[in-house]
C-alpha atoms as a PDB file:
ATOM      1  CA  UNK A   1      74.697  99.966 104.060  1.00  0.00           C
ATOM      2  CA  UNK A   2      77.310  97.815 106.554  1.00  0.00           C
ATOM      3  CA  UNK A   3      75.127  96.097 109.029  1.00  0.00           C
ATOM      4  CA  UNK A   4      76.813  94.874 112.427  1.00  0.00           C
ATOM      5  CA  UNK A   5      76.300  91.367 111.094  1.00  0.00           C
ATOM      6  CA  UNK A   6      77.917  92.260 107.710  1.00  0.00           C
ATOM      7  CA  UNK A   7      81.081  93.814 109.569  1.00  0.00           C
ATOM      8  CA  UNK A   8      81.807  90.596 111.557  1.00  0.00           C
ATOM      9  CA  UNK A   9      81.743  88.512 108.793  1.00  0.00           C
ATOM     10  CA  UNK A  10      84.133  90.876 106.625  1.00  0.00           C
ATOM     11  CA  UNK A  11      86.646  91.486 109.774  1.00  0.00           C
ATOM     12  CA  UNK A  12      86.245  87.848 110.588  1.00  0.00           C
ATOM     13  CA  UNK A  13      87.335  86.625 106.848  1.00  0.00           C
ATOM     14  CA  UNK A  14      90.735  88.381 106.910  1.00  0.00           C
ATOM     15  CA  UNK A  15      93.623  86.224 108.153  1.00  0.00           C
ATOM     16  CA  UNK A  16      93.931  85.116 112.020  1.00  0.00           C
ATOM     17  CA  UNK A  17      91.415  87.580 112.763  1.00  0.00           C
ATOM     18  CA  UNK A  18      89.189  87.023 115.429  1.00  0.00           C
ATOM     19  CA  UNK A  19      86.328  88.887 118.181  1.00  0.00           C
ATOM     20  CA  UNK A  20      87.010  89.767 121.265  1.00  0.00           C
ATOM     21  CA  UNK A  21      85.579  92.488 123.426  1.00  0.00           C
ATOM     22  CA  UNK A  22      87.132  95.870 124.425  1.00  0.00           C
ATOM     23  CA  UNK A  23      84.986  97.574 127.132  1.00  0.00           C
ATOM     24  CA  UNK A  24      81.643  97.561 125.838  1.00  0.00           C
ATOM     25  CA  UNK A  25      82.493  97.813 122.213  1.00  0.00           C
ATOM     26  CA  UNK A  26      83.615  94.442 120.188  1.00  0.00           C
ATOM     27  CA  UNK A  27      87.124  94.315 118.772  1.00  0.00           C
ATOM     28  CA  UNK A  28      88.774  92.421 116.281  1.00  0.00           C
ATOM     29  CA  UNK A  29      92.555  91.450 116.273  1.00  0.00           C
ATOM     30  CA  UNK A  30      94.782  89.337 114.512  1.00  0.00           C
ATOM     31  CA  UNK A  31      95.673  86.292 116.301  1.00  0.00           C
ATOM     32  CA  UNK A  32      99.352  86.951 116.903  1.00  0.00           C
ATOM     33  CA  UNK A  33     101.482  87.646 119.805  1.00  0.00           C
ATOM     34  CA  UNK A  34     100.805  91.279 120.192  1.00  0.00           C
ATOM     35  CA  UNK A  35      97.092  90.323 119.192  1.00  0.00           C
ATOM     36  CA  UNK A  36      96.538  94.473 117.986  1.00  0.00           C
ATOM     37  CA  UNK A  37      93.060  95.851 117.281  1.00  0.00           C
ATOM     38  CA  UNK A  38      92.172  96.433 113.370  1.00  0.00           C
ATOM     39  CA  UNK A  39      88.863  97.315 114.030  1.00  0.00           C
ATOM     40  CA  UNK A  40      86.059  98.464 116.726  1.00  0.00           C
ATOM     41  CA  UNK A  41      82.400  98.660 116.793  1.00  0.00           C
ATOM     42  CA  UNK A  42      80.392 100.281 119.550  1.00  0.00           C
ATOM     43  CA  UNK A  43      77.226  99.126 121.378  1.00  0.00           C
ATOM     44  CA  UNK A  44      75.304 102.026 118.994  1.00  0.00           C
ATOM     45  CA  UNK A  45      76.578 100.314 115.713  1.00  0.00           C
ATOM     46  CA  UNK A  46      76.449 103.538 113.898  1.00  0.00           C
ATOM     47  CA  UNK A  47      80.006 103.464 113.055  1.00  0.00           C
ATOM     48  CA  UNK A  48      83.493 101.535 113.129  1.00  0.00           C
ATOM     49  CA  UNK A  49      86.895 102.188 113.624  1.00  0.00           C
ATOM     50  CA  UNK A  50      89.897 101.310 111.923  1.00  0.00           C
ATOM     51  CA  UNK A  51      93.679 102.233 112.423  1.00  0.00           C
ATOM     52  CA  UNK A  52      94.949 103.717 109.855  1.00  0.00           C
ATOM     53  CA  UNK A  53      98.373 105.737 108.884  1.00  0.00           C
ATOM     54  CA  UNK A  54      97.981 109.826 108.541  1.00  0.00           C
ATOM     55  CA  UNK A  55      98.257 109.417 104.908  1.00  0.00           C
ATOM     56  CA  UNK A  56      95.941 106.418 104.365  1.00  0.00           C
ATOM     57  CA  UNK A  57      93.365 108.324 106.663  1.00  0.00           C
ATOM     58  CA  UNK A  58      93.470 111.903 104.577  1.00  0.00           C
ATOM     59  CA  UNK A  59      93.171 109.768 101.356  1.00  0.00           C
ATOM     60  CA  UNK A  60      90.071 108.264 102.467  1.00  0.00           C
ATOM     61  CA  UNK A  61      88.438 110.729 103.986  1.00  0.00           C
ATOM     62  CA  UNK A  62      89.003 113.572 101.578  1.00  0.00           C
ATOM     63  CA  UNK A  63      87.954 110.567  98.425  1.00  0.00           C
ATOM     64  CA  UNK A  64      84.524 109.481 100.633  1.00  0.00           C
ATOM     65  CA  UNK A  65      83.797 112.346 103.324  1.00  0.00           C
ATOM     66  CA  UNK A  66      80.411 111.193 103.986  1.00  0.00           C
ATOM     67  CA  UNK A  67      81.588 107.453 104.764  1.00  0.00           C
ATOM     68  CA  UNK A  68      85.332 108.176 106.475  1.00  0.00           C
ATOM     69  CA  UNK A  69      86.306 110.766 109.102  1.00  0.00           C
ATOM     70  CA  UNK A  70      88.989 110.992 111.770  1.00  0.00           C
ATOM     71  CA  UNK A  71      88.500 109.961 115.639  1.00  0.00           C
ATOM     72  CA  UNK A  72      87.415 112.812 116.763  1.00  0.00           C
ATOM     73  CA  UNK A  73      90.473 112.827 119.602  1.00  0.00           C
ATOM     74  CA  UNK A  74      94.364 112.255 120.000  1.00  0.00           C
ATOM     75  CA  UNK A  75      93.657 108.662 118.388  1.00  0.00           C
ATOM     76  CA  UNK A  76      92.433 110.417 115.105  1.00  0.00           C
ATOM     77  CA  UNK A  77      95.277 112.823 115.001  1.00  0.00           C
ATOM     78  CA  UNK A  78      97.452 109.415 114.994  1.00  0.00           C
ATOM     79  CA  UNK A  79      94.669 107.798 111.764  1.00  0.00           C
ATOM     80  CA  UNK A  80      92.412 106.272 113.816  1.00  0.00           C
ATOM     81  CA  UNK A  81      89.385 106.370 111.236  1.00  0.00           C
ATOM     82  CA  UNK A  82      85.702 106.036 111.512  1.00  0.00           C
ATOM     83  CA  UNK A  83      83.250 104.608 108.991  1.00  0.00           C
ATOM     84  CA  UNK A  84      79.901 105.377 108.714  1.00  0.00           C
ATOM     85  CA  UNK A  85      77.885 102.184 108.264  1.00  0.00           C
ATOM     86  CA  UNK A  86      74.523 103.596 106.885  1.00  0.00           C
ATOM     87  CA  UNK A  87      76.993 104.911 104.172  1.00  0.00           C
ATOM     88  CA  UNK A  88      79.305 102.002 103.740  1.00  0.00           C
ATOM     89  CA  UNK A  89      79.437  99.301 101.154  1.00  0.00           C
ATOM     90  CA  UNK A  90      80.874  95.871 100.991  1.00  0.00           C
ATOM     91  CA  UNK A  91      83.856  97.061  98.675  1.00  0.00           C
ATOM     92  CA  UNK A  92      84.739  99.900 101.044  1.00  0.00           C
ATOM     93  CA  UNK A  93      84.862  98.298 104.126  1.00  0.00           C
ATOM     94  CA  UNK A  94      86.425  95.851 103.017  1.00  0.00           C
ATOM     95  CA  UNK A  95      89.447  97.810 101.428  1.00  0.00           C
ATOM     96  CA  UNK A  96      89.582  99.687 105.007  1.00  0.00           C
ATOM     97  CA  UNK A  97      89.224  96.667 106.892  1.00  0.00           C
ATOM     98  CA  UNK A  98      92.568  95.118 104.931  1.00  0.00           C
ATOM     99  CA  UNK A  99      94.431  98.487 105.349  1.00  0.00           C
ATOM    100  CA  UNK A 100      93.910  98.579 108.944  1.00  0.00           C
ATOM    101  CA  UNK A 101      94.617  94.547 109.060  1.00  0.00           C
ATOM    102  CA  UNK A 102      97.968  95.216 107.560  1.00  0.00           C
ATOM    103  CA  UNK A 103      98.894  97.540 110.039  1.00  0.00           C
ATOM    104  CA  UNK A 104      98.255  95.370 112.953  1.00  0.00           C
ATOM    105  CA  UNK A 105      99.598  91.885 111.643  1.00  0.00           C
ATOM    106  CA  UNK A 106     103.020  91.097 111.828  1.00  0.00           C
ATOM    107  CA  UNK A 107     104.758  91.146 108.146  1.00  0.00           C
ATOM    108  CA  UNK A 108     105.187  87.318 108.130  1.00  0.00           C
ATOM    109  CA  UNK A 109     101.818  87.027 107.810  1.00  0.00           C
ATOM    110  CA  UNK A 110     100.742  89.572 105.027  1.00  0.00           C
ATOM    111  CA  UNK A 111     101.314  86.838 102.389  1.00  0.00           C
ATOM    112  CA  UNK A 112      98.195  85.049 103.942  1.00  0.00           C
ATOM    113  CA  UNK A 113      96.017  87.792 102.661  1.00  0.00           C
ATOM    114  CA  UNK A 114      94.315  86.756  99.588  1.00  0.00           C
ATOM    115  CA  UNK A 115      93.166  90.205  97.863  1.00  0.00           C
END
């Protein structure tokens, strides 16, 4: 089980990433011009979001169905991806967390990730 506290921490420890909110939910970018979104968590905490490509998003939710499923709107039809935190481990989140990270950082940056 991913607690809110556990999330930070693991969004937090990728590369340039850092909080900031979005509406009422917290965000976490990468610190780079474009500063994109990787991840979201609303007020409720019962789930996150990641951003994801089409592919990455069937993979995962067709491997873990009771962890990943698709926004349930236009952004899910694109891979935005929830994760259910109750059903979450460490492992998993963090393997979504440095998908969605990927997709958001600019390439001269990707060599900062240490896997």
């Amino acid at each position: 089980m991913i607690t809110p506290a556990n999330l930070r921490k693991a969004a937090l420890a990728l590369p340039r990433a850092l909080e900031r909110p979005h509406f009422d939910w917290a965000s976490f970018r990468v610190d780079a011009p474009k500063g994109k979104i990787f991840c979201t968590l609303p007020p409720h905490h019962e789930f996150s979001n990641v951003f994801l490509t089409v592919d990455e998003q069937r993979m995962l939710c067709e491997a873990e169905p009771d962890i990943f499923f698709p926004v349930p709107n236009k952004w899910g039809e694109k891979g935005a991806t929830s994760i259910r935190l109750k059903a979450c481990d460490a492992t998993t989140l963090r393997s979504a967390l440095v998908m969605s990270w990927r997709h958001a950082a600019p390439p001269k940056l990707h060599g900062e990730l240490k896997l």
